[in-house]
Protein backbone atom coordinates (compact mmCIF):
# COMPACT_ATOMS: atom_id res chain seq x y z
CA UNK A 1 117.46 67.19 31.86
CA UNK A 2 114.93 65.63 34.04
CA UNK A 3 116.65 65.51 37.06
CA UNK A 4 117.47 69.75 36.38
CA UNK A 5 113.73 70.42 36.03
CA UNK A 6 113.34 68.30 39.17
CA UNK A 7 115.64 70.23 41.43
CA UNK A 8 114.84 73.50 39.57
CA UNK A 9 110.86 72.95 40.30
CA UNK A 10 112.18 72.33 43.99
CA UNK A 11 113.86 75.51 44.57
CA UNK A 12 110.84 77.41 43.12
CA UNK A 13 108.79 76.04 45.86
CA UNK A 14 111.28 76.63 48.17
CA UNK A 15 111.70 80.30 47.17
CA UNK A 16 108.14 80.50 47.03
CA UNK A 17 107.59 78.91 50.57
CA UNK A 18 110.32 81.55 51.63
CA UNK A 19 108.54 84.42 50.46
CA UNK A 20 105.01 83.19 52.16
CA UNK A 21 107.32 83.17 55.42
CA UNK A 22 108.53 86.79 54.87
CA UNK A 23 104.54 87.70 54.47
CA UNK A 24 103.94 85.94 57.33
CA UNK A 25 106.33 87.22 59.71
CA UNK A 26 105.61 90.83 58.13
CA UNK A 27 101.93 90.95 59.03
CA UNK A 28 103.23 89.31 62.77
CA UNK A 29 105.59 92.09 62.71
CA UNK A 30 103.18 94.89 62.42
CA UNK A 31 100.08 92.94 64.80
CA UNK A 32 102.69 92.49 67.28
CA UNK A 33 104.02 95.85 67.36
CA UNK A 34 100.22 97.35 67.61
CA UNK A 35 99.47 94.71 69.94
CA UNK A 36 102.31 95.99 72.37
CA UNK A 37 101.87 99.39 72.17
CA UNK A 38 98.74 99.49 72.16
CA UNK A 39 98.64 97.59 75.80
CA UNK A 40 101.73 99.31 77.21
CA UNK A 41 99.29 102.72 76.61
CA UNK A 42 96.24 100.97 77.63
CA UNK A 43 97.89 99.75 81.22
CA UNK A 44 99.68 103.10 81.90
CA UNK A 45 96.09 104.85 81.03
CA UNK A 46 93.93 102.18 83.36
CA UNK A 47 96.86 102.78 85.71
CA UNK A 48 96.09 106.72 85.97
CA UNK A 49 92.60 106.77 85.28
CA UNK A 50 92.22 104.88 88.64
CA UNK A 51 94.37 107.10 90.29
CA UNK A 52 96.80 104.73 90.68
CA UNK A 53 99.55 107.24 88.98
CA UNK A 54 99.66 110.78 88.39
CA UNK A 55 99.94 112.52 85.38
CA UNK A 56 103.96 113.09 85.23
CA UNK A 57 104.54 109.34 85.46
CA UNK A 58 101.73 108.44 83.30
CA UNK A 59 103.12 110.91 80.51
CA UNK A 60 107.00 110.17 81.92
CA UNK A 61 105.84 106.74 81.23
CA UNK A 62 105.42 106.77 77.72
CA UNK A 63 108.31 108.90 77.31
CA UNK A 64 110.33 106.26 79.18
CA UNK A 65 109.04 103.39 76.79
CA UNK A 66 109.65 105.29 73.56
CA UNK A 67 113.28 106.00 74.72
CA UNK A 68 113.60 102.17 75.04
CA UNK A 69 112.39 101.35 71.56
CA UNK A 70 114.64 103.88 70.54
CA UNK A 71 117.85 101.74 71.82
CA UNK A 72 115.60 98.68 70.44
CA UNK A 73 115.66 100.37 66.73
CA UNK A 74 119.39 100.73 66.84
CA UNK A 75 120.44 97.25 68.35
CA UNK A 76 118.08 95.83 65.32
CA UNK A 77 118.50 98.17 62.86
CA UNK A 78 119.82 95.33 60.33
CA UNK A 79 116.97 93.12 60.58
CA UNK A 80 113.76 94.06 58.40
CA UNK A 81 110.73 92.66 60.65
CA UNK A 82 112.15 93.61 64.02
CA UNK A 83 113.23 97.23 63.12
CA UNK A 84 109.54 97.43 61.24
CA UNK A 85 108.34 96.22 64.69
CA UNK A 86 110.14 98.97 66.58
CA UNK A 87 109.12 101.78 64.33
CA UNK A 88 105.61 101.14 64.50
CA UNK A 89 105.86 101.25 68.19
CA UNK A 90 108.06 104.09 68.18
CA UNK A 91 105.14 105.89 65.79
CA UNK A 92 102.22 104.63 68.28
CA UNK A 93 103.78 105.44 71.42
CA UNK A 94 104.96 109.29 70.02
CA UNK A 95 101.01 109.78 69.11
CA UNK A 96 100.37 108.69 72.15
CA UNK A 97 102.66 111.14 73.63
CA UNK A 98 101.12 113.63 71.87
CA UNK A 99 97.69 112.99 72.82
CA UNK A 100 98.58 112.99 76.52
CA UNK A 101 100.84 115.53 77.34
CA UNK A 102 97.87 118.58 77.47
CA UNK A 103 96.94 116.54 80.59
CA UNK A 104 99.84 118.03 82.57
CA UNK A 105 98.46 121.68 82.58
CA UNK A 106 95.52 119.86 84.51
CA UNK A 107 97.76 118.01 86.69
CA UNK A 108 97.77 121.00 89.50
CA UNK A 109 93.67 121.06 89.79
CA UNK A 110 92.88 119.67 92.87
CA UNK A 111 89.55 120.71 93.74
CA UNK A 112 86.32 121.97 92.20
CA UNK A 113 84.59 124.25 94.88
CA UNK A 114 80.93 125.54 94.31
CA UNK A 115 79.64 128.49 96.62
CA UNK A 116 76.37 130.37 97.00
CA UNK A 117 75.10 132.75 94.16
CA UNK A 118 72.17 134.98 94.89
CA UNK A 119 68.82 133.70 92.73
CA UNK A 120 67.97 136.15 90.57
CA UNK A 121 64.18 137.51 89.28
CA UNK A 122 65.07 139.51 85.89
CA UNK A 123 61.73 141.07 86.29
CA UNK A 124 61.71 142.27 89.95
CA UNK A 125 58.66 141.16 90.70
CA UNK A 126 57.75 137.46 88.58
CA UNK A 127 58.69 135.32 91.73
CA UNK A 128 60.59 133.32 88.97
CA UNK A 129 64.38 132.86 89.97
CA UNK A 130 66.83 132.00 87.93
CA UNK A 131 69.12 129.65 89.65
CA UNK A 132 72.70 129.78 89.42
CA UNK A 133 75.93 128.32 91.58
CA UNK A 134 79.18 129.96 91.76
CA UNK A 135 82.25 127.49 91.14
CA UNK A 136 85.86 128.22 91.38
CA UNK A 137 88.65 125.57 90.03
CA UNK A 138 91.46 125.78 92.64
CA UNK A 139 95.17 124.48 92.33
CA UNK A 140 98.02 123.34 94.24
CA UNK A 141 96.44 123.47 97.20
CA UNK A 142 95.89 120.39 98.77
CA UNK A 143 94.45 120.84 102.43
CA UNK A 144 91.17 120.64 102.06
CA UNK A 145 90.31 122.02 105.77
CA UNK A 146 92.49 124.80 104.94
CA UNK A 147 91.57 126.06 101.58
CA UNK A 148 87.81 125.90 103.12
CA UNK A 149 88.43 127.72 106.51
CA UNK A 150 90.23 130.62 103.82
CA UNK A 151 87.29 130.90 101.45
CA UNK A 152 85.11 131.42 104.26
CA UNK A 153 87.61 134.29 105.64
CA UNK A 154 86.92 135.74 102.29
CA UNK A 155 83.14 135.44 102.66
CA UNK A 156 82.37 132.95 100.36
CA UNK A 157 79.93 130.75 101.06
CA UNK A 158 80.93 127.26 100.02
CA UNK A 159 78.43 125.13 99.36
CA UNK A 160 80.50 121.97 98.37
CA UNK A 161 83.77 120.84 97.82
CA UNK A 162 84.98 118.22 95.28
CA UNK A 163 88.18 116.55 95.09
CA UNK A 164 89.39 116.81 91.42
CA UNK A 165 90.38 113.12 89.80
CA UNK A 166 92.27 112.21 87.48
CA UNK A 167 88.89 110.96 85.92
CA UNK A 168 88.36 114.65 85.92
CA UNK A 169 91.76 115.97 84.67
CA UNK A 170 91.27 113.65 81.32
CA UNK A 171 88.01 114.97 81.04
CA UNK A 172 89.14 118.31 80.83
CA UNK A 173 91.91 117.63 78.18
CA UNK A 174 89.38 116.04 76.54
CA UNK A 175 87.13 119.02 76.18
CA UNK A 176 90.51 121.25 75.62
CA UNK A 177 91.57 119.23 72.46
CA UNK A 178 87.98 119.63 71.31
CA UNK A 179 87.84 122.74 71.60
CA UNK A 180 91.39 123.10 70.14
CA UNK A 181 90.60 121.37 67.18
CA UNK A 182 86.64 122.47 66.93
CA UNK A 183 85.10 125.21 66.52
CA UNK A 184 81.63 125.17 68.47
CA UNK A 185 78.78 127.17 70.42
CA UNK A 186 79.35 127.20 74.33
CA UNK A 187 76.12 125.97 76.18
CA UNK A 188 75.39 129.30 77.18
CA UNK A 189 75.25 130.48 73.50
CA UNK A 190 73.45 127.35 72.67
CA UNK A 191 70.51 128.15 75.26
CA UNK A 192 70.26 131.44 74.23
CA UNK A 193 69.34 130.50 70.80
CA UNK A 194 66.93 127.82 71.98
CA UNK A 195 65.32 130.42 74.57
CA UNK A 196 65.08 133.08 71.32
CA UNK A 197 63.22 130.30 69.00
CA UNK A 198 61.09 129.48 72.11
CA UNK A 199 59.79 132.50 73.16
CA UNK A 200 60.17 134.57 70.12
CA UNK A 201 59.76 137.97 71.87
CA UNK A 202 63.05 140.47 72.10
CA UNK A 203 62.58 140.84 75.83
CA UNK A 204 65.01 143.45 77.11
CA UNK A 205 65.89 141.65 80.33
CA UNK A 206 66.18 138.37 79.04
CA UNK A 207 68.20 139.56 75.68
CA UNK A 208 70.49 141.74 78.39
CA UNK A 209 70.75 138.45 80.74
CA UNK A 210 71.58 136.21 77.21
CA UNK A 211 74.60 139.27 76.68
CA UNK A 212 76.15 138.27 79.70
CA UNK A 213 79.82 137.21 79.64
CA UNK A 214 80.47 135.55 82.85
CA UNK A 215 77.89 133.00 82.92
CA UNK A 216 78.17 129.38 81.58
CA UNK A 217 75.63 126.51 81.24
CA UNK A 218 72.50 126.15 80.14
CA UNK A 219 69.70 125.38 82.99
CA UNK A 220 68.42 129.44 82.93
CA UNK A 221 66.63 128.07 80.35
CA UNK A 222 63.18 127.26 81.47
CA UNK A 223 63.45 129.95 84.26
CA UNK A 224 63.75 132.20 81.10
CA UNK A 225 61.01 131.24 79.35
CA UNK A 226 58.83 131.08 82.22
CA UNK A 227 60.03 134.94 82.67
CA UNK A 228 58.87 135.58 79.24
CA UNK A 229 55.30 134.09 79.42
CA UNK A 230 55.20 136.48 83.09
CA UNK A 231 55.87 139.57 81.09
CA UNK A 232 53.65 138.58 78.08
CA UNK A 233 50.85 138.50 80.95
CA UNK A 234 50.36 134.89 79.89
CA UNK A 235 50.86 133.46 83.61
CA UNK A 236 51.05 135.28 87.08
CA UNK A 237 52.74 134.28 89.73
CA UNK A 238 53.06 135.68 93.50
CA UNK A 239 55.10 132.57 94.73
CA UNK A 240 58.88 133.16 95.28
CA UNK A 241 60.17 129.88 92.92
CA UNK A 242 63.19 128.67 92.45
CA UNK A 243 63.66 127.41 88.38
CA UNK A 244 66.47 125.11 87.04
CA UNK A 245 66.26 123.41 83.80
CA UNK A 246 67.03 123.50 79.93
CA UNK A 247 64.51 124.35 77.34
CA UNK A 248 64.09 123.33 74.02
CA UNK A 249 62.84 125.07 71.28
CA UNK A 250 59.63 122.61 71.32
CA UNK A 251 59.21 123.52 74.97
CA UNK A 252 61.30 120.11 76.63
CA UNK A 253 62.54 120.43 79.28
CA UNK A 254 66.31 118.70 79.96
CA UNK A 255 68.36 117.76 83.12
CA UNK A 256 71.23 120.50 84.61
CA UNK A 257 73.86 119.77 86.77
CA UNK A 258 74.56 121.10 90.38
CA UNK A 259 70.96 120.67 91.59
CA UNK A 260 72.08 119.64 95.13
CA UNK A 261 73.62 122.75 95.26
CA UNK A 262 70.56 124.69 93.66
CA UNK A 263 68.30 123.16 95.92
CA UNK A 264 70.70 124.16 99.01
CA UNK A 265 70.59 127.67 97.61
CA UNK A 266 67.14 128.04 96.96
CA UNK A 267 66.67 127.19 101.02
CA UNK A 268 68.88 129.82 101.68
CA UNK A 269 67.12 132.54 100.28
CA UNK A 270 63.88 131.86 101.52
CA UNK A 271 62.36 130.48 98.18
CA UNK A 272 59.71 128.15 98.86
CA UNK A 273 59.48 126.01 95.93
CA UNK A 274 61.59 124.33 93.46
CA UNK A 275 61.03 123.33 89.99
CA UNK A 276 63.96 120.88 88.92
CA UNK A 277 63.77 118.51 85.25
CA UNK A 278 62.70 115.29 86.11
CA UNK A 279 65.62 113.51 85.67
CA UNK A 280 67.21 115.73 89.15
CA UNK A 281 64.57 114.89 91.03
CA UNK A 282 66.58 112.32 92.96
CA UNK A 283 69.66 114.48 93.34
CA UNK A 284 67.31 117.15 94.84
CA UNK A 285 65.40 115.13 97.28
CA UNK A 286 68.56 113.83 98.43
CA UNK A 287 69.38 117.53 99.21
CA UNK A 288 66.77 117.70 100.94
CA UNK A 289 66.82 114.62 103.01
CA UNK A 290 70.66 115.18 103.70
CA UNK A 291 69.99 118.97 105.11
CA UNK A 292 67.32 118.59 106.23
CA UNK A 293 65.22 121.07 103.93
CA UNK A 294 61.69 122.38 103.64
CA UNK A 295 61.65 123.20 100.25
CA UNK A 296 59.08 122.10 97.84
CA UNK A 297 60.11 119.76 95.04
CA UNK A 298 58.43 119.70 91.42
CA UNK A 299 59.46 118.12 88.51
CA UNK A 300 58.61 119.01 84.92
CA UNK A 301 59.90 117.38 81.94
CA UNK A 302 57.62 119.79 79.79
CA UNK A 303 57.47 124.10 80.26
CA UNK A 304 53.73 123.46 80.27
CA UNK A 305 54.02 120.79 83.46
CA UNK A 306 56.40 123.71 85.04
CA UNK A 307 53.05 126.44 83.86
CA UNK A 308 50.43 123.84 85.11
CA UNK A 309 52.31 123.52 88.59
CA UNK A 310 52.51 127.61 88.85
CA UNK A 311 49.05 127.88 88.36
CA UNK A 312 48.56 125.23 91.49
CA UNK A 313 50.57 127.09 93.41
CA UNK A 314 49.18 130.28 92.70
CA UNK A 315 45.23 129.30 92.85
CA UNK A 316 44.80 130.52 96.63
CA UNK A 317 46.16 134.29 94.42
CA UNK A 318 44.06 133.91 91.33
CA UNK A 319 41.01 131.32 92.35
């Protein structure tokens, strides 16, 4: 009887040892199946995020590697921690699919051209200008001489041409999934609100200019409330300015993109001044410097620094 509970205390540990083996090589199953597909995705995204690869193969890629743990799931269907292995990769891989393939209605963008768009004073005569850039996303084309030497045939003024990466193209899914799955305010209609808190007022020509539907962005936004303290008689001005910036309700001022190009633009129609956020400064100086410019640069990181540099300008008008 002894000698029973012996061997019978033996095979419990043995079974028991068993089952702490299965646990084991369960858990390894599943780390080692995230573990690979998680770096077969992260080397094929590296790999096209670098421009190494273009979209199809990055996308063909994963395709390719799901097809293969496909075959792997059938040759080991039979055993338990190998075919759990496969069909977590199998799972990962097909989200990752899923998450990438918007990417290849990007993949014909090749470049990102910006051209000149007149400044515009809503009031006539405030010497404020709104400043804007016209920008065109082109495709398939991929001679950059040529596609240049056409939009100039068509009149268009190019300011700058940028060569679209794939850096860019996975930004733009990015913001397409977003706004696929989201539901939020463009930061035109996200401006206009701030501008409406800020300067209260129902201005015709600045509610009319917020009613636009072909305008994007957000840096009219000081220029607009600038406008608004012109029309209120709160601040004259007789100098033709150039104004790029957002506003905040509170009156902050934030940074815009495409200042190089604003500051080019602001040359070319004879605007003598510039008021840029702060934190463009360096993108517009190097405008300057690069083009060789006259324009005058100021920086405001307040409305009432952009008010207080107006009223320096404007001293030799109103002493």
């Amino acid at each position: 009887m002894e000698h029973e509970r012996i061997i019978d205390s033996e095979t419990s540990i043995e079974l028991e040892l068993k089952r702490e083996l299965d646990r084991l090589n369960h858990k390894l199953a599943i780390l080692y199946a995230i573990t690979g597909a998680t770096i077969i995705y992260g080397l094929l995204w590296f790999m096209y995020f670098f421009d190494w690869i273009g979209g199809f193969v990055f996308v063909g890629a994963i395709l390719f590697f799901s097809s293969i743990t496909i075959v792997f799931l059938i040759l080991q269907r039979k055993r338990k921690n190998r075919r759990l292995a496969g069909t977590i990769v199998l799972i990962l891989l097909a989200a990752f699919l899923i998450f990438e393939l918007p990417i290849l209605q990007f993949e014909s963008h090749t470049y990102h051209v910006s051209s000149y768009y007149e400044p515009e004073d809503l009031l006539g005569d405030s010497g404020i200008h709104i400043l804007a850039v016209n920008t065109s996303d082109i495709y398939y084309i991929e001679d950059r001489e040529w596609l240049v030497e056409g939009l100039k045939k068509d009149g268009i003024e190019v300011l700058e041409v940028y060569e679209v990466t794939n850096k860019d193209r996975f930004n733009s899914k990015m913001e397409y999934l977003i706004d696929l799955l989201f539901s939020r305010k463009s930061t035109f209609q996200v401006m206009g609100e701030n501008v409406r808190e800020h300067i209260v007022d129902d201005i015709d020509e600045i509610t009319s200019f917020l009613q636009r539907e072909n305008l994007d962005g957000n840096s009219a936004g000081l220029a607009l409330g600038l406008t608004a303290m012109v029309y209120r008689g709160e601040l004259e001005n007789k100098t033709a300015i150039g104004v790029t910036g957002t506003l905040e309700p509170g009156g902050e001022v934030g940074p815009v993109g495409m200042v190089m190009e604003k500051t080019l633009i602001s040359e070319l129609s004879d605007l003598s001044v510039i008021i840029v956020p702060e934190w463009n400064v360096a993108e517009a100086e190097y405008a300057k410097q690069e083009y060789g410019l006259s324009i005058e640069i100021i920086s405001a990181t307040h409305i009432d620094e952009a008010v207080e540099a107006i009223l320096q300008l404007n001293k030799d008008f109103y002493p």
